[in-house]
C-alpha atoms as a PDB file:
ATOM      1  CA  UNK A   1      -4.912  -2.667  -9.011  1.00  0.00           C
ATOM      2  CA  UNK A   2      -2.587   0.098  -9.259  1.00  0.00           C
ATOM      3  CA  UNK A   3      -2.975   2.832  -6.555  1.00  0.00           C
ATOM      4  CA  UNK A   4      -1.810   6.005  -5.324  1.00  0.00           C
ATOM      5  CA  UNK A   5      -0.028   5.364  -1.702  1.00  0.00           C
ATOM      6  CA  UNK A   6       1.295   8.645  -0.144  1.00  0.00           C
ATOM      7  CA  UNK A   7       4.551   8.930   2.171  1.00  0.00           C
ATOM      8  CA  UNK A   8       5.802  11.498   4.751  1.00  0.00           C
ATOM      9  CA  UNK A   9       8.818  12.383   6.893  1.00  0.00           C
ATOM     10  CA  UNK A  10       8.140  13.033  10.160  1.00  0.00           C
ATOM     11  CA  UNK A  11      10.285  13.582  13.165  1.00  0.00           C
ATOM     12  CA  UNK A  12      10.061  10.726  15.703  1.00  0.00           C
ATOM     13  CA  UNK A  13       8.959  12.590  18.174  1.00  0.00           C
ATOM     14  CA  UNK A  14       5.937  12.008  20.621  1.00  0.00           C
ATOM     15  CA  UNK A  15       2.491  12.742  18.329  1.00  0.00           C
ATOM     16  CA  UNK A  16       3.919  13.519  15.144  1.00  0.00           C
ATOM     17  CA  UNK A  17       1.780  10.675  13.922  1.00  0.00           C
ATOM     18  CA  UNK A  18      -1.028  11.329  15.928  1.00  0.00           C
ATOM     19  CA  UNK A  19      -0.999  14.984  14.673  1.00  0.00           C
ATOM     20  CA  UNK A  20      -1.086  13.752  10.774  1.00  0.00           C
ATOM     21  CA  UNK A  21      -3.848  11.223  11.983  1.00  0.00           C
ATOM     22  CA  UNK A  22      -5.845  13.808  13.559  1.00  0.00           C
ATOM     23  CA  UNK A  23      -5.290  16.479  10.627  1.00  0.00           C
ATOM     24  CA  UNK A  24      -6.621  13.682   8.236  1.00  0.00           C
ATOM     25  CA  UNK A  25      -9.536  12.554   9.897  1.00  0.00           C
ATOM     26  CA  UNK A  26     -10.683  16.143  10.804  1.00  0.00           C
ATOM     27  CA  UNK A  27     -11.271  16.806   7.066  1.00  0.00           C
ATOM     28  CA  UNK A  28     -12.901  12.978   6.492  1.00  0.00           C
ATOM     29  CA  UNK A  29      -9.872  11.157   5.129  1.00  0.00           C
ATOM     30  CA  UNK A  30      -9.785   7.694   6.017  1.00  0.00           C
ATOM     31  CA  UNK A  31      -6.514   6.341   6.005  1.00  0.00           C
ATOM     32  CA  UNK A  32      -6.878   2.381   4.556  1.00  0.00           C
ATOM     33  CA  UNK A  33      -3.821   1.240   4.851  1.00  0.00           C
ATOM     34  CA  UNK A  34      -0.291   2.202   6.748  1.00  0.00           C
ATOM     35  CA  UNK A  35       3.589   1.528   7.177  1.00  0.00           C
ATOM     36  CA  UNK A  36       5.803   3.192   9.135  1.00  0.00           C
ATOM     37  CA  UNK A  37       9.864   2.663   9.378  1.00  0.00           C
ATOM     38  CA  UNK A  38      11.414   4.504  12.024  1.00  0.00           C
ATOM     39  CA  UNK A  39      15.126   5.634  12.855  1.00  0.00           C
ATOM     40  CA  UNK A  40      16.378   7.580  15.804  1.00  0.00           C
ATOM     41  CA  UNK A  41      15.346  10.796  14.632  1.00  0.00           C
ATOM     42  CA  UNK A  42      12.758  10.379  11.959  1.00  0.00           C
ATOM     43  CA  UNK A  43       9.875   8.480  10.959  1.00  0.00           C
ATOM     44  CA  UNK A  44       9.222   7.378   7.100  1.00  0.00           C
ATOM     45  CA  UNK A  45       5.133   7.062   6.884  1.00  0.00           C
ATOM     46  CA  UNK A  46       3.487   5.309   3.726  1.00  0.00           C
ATOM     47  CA  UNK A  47      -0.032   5.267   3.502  1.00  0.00           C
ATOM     48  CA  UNK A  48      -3.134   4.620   1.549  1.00  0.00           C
ATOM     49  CA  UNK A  49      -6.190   6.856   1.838  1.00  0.00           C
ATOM     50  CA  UNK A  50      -9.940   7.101   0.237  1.00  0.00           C
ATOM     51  CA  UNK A  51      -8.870  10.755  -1.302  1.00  0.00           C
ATOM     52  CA  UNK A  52      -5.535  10.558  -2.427  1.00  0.00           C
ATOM     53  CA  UNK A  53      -5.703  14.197  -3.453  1.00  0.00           C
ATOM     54  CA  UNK A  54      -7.401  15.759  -0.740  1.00  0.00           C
ATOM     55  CA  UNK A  55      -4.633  13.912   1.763  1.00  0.00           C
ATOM     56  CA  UNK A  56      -1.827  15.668  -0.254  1.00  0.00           C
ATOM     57  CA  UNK A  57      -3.406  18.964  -0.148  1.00  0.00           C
ATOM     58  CA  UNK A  58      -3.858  18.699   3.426  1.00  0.00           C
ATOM     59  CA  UNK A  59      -0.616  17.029   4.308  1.00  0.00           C
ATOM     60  CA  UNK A  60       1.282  20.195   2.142  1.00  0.00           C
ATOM     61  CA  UNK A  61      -0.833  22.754   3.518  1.00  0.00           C
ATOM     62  CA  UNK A  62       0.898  22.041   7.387  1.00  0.00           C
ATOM     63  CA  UNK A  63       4.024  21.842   5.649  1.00  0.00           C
ATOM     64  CA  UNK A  64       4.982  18.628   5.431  1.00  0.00           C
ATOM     65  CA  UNK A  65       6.679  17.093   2.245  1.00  0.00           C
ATOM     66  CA  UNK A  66       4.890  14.412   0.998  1.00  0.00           C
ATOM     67  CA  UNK A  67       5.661  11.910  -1.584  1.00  0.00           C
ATOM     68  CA  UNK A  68       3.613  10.168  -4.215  1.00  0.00           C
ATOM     69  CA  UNK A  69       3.934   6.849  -5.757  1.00  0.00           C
ATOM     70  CA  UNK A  70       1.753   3.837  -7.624  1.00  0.00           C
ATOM     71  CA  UNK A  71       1.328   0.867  -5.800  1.00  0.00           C
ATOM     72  CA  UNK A  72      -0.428  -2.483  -6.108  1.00  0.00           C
ATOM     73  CA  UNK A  73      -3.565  -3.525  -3.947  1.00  0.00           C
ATOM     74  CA  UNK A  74      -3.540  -7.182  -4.121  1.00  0.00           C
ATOM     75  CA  UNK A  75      -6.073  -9.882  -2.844  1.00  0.00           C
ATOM     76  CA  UNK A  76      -4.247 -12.354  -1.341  1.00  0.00           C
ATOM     77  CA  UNK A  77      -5.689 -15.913  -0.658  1.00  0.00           C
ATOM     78  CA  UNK A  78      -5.814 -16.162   3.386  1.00  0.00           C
ATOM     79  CA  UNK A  79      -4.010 -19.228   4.263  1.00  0.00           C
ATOM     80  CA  UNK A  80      -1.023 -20.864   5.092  1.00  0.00           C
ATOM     81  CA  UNK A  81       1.254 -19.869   2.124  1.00  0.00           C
ATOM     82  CA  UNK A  82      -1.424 -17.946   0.307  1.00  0.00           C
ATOM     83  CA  UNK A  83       0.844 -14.860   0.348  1.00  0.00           C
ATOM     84  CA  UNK A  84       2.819 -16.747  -2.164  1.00  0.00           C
ATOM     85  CA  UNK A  85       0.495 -17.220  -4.777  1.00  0.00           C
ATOM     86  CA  UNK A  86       1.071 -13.631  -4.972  1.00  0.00           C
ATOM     87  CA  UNK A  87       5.277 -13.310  -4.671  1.00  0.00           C
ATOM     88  CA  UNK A  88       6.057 -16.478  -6.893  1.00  0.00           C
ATOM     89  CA  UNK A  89       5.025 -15.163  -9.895  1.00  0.00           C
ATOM     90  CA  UNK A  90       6.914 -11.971  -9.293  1.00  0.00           C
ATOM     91  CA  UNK A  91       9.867 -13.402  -8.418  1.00  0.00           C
ATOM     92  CA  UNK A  92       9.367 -15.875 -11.241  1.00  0.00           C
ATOM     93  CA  UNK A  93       9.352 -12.287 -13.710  1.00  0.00           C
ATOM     94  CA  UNK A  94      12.339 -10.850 -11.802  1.00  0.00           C
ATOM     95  CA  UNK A  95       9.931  -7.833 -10.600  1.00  0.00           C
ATOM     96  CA  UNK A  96      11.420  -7.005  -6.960  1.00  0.00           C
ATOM     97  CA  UNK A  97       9.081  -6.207  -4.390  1.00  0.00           C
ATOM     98  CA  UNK A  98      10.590  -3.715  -2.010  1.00  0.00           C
ATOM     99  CA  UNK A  99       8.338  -3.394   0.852  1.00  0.00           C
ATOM    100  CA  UNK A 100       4.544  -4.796   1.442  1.00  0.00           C
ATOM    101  CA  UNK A 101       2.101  -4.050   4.077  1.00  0.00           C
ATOM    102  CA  UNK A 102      -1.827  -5.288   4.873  1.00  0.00           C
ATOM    103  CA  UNK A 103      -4.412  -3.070   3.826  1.00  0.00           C
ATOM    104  CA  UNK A 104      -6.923  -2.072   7.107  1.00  0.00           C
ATOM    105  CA  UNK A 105      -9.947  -4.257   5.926  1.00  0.00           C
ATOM    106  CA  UNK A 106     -11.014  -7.240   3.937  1.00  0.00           C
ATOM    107  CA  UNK A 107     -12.528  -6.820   0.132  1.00  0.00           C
ATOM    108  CA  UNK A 108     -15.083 -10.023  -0.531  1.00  0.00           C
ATOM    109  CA  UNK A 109     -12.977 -12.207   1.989  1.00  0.00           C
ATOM    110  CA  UNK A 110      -9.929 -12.016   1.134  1.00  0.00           C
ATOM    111  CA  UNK A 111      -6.831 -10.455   2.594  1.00  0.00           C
ATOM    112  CA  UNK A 112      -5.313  -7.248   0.552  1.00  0.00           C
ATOM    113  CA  UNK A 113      -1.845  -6.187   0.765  1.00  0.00           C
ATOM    114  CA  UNK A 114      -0.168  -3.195  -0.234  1.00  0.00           C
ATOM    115  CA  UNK A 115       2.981  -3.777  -2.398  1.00  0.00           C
ATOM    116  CA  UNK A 116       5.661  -1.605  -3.542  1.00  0.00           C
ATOM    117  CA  UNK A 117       7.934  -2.842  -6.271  1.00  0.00           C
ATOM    118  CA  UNK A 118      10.608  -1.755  -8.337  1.00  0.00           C
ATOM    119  CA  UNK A 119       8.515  -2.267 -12.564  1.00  0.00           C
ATOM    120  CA  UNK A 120       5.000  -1.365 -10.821  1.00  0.00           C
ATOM    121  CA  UNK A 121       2.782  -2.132 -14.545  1.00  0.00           C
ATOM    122  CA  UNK A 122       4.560  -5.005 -15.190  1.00  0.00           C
ATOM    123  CA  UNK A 123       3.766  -6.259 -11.766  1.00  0.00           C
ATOM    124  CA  UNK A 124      -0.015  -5.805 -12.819  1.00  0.00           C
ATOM    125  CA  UNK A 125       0.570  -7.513 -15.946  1.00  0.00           C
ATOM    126  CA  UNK A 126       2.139 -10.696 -14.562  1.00  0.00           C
ATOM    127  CA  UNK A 127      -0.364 -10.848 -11.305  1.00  0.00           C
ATOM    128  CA  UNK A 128      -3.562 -10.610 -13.912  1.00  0.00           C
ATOM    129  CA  UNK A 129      -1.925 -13.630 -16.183  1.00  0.00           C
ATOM    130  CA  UNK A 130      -1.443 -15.733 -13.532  1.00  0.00           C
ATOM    131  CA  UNK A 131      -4.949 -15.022 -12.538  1.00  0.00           C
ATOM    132  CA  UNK A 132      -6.513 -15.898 -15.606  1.00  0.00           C
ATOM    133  CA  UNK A 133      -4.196 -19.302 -16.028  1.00  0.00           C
ATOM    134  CA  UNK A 134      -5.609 -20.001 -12.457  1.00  0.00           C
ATOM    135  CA  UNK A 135      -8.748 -20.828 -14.661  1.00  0.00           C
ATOM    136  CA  UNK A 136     -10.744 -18.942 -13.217  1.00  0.00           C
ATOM    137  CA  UNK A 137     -10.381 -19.980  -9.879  1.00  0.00           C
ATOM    138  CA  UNK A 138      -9.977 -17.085  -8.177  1.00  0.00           C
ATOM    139  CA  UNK A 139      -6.504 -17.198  -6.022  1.00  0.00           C
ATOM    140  CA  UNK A 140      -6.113 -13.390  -6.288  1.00  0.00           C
ATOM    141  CA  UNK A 141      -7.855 -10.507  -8.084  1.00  0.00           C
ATOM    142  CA  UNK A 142      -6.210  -6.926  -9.198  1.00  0.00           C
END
């Protein structure tokens, strides 16, 4: 499923996330899932939250820039080399995943990840085929 993840730039500095964590769950946004990639001086934050909108609007209102982009919520099958059944067929249709991380939570059992990639609705496309050629077995649902 195609979702909306948001990212900030924050200065790695003691609390900067706790601040946006706080700020968020204040005004009942629950954050779902989250990345974060540090340097020396700054912090790059991706995350997925229950209101999208309301995060950005809170997020811009204390001035910080925040970025919006579609990502893919995939079930993954939770095994050895389940994550796989996932990548193969994106690799297979030369879509290039960039980044991934887990999503905070389970959805009917299975394990979800959070994936950005570079061709976002044809990532969709290809993960739904190879869901229905699984016969319906399910080994991943978007």
């Amino acid at each position: 499923m195609l979702i909306k993840q948001i990212s900030v730039v924050l200065d790695n500095v003691p609390g900067a996330m706790s601040d946006v964590s706080e700020v968020l769950g204040r005004e009942g946004v629950n954050i779902r899932a989250i990345s974060v990639a540090d340097t020396s001086d700054i912090s790059t934050v991706r995350f997925v939250v229950d209101d999208p909108v309301k995060a950005l609007n809170i997020l811009k209102s204390k001035g910080l820039s925040t970025k919006e982009t579609e990502v893919l919520a995939v079930e993954t099958p939770d095994h050895p080399g389940g994550l796989n059944a996932v990548l193969r067929p994106l690799k297979e249709a030369h879509v290039n995943v960039h980044y991934l991380y887990p999503y905070l939570g389970r959805m009917g059992g299975q394990a979800i990840v959070i994936l950005g990639v570079d061709k976002p609705e044809k990532a969709q496309k290809i993960l739904k085929q190879n869901w229905i050629r699984t016969l319906g077995k399910e080994v991943y649902n978007i």
